[in-house]
Structure formats: C-alpha cells, structure tokens
N, C-alpha and C. Protein backbone atom coordinates (compact mmCIF):
# COMPACT_ATOMS: atom_id res chain seq x y z
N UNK A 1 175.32 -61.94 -34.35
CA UNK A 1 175.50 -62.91 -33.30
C UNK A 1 175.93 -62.19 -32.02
N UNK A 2 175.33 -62.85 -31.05
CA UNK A 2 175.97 -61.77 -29.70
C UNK A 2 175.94 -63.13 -28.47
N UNK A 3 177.26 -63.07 -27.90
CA UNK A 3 177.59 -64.21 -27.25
C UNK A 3 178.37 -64.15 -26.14
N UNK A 4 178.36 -65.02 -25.37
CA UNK A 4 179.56 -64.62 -23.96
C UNK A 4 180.63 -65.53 -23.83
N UNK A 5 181.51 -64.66 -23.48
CA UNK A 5 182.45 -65.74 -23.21
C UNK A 5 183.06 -65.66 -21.71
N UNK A 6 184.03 -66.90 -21.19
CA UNK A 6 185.02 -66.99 -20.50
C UNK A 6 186.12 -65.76 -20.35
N UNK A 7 186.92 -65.87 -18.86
CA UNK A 7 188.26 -65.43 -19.78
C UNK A 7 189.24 -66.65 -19.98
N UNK A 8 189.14 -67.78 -20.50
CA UNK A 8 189.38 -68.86 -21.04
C UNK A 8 188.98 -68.65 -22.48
N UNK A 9 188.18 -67.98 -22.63
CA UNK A 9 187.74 -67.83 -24.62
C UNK A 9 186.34 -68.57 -24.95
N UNK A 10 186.13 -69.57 -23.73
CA UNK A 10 184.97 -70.64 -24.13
C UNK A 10 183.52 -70.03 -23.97
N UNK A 11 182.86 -70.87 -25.44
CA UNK A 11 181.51 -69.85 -24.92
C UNK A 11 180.92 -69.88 -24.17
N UNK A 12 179.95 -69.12 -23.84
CA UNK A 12 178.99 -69.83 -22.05
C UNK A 12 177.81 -69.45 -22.50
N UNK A 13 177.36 -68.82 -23.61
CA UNK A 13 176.03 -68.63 -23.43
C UNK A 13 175.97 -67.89 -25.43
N UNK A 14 175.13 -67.91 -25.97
CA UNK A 14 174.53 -67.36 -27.24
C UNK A 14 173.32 -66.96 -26.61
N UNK A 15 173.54 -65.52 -27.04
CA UNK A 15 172.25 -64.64 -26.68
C UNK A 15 171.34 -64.95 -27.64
N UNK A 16 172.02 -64.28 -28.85
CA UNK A 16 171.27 -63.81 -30.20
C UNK A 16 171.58 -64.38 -31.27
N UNK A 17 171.10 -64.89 -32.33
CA UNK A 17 171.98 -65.76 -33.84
C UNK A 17 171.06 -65.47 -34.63
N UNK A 18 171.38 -65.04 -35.88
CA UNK A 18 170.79 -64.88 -36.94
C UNK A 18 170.29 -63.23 -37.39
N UNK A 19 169.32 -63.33 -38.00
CA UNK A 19 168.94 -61.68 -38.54
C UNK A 19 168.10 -60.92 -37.88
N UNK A 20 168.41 -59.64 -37.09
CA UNK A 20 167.69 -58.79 -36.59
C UNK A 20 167.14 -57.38 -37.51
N UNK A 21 166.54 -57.21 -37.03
CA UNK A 21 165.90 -56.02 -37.87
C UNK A 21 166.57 -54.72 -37.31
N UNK A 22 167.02 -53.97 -37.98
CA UNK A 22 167.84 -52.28 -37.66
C UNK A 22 166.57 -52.16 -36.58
N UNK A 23 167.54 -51.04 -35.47
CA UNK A 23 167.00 -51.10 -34.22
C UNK A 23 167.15 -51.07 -32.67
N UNK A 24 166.39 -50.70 -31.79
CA UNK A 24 167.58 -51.36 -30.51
C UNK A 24 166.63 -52.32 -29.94
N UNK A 25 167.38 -53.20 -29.74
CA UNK A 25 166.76 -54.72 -29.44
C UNK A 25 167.90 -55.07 -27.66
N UNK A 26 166.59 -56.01 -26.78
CA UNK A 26 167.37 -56.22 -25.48
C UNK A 26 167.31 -57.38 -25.14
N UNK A 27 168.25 -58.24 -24.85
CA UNK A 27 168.39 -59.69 -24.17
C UNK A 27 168.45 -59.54 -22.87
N UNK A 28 168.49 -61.04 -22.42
CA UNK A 28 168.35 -61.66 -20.88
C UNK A 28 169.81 -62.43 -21.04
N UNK A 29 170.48 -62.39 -20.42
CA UNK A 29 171.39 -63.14 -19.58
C UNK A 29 171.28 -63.76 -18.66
N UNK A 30 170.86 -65.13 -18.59
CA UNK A 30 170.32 -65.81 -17.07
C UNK A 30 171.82 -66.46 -16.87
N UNK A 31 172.79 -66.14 -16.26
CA UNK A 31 174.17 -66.32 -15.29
C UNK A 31 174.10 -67.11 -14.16
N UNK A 32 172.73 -67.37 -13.63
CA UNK A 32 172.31 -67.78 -12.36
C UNK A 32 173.33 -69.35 -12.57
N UNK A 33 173.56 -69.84 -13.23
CA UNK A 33 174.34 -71.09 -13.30
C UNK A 33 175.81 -70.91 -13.88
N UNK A 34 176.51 -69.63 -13.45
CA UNK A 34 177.68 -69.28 -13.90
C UNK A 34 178.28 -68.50 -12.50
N UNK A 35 179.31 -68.76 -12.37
CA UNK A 35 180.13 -68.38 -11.19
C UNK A 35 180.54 -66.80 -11.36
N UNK A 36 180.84 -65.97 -10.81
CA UNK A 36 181.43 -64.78 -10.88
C UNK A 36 182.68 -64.57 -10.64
N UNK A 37 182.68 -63.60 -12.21
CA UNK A 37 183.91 -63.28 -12.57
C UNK A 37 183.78 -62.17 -13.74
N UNK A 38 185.36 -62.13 -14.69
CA UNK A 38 184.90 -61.34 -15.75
C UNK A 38 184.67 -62.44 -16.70
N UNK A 39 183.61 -61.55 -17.39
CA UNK A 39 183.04 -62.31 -18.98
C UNK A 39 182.83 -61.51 -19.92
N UNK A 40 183.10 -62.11 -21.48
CA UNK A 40 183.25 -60.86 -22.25
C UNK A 40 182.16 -61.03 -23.46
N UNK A 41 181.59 -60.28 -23.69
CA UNK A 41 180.02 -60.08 -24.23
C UNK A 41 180.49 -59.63 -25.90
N UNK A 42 180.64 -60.67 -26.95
CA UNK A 42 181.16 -60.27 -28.23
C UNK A 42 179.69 -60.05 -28.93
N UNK A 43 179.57 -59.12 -30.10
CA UNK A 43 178.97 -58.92 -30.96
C UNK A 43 179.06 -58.60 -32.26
N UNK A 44 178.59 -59.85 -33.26
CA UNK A 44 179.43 -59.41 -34.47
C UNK A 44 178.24 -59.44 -35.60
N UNK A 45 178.65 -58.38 -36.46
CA UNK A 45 177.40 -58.19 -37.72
C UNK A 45 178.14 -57.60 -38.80
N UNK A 46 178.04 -58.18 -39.91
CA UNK A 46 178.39 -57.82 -41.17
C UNK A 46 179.63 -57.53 -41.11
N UNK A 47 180.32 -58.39 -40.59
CA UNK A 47 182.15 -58.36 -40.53
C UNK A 47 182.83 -57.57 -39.41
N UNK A 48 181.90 -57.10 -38.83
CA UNK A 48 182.46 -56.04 -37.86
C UNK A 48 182.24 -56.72 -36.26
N UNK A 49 183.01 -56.43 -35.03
CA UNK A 49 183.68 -57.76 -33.73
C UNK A 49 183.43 -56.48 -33.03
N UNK A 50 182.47 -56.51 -32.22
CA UNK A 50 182.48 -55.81 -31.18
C UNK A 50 182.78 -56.02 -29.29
N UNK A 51 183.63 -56.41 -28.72
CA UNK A 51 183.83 -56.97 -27.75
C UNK A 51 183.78 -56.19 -26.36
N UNK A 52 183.08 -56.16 -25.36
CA UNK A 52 182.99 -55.17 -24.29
C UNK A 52 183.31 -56.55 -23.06
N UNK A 53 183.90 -55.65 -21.77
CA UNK A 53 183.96 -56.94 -20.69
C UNK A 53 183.25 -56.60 -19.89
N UNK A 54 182.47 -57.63 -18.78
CA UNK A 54 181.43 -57.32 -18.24
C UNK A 54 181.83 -58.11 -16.78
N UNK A 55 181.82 -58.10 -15.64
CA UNK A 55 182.01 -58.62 -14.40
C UNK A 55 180.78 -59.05 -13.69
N UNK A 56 180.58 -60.20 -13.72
CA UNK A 56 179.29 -60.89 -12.84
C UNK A 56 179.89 -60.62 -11.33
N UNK A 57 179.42 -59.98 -10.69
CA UNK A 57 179.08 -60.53 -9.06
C UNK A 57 177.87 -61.10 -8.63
N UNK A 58 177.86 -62.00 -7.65
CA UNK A 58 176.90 -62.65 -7.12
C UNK A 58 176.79 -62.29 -5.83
C-alpha cells in the first residue's frame, strides 16, 4: 500500500493497494487539489512501514 498523508495523520490520497510484482514501479500524485505544505508518503509491504516526508510547493 503506498499512501499520503496530512500532518494531521489524515489520508489525502492512495496511490497504490494491493499486489505488485518485485520491481521498480512509478506513480502520479495529482496534488493539484491539495494546498501546500508537508505531506508524508507511507509505504507498507509485508509488515514492514516505510515513511518519507515530502513538501508540496505550489
């Protein structure tokens, strides 16, 4: 699953859900209806939480 959040915690967007194939795979983030700020881009697979923060400017 790979998803965005707030820094409130709330989600704002699901990129990705379900089973990908081993690999490097690339999404779109369309933000165009999200204000700028920081947002934090979680990714989680087989028990493991990967969380990076990401800053929209407009």
């Amino acid at each position: 699953t790979l998803a965005v959040y707030n820094s409130l915690g709330q989600k704002v967007a699901q990129l990705s859900s379900g089973y990908l194939s081993a690999g490097e795979h690339k999404v779109v983030w369309d933000a165009s209806d999200k204000a700028s700020g920081v947002y934090y881009v979680m990714l989680k697979s087989n028990g493991h939480r990967v969380v990076r923060k990401a800053l929209l400017m407009k």
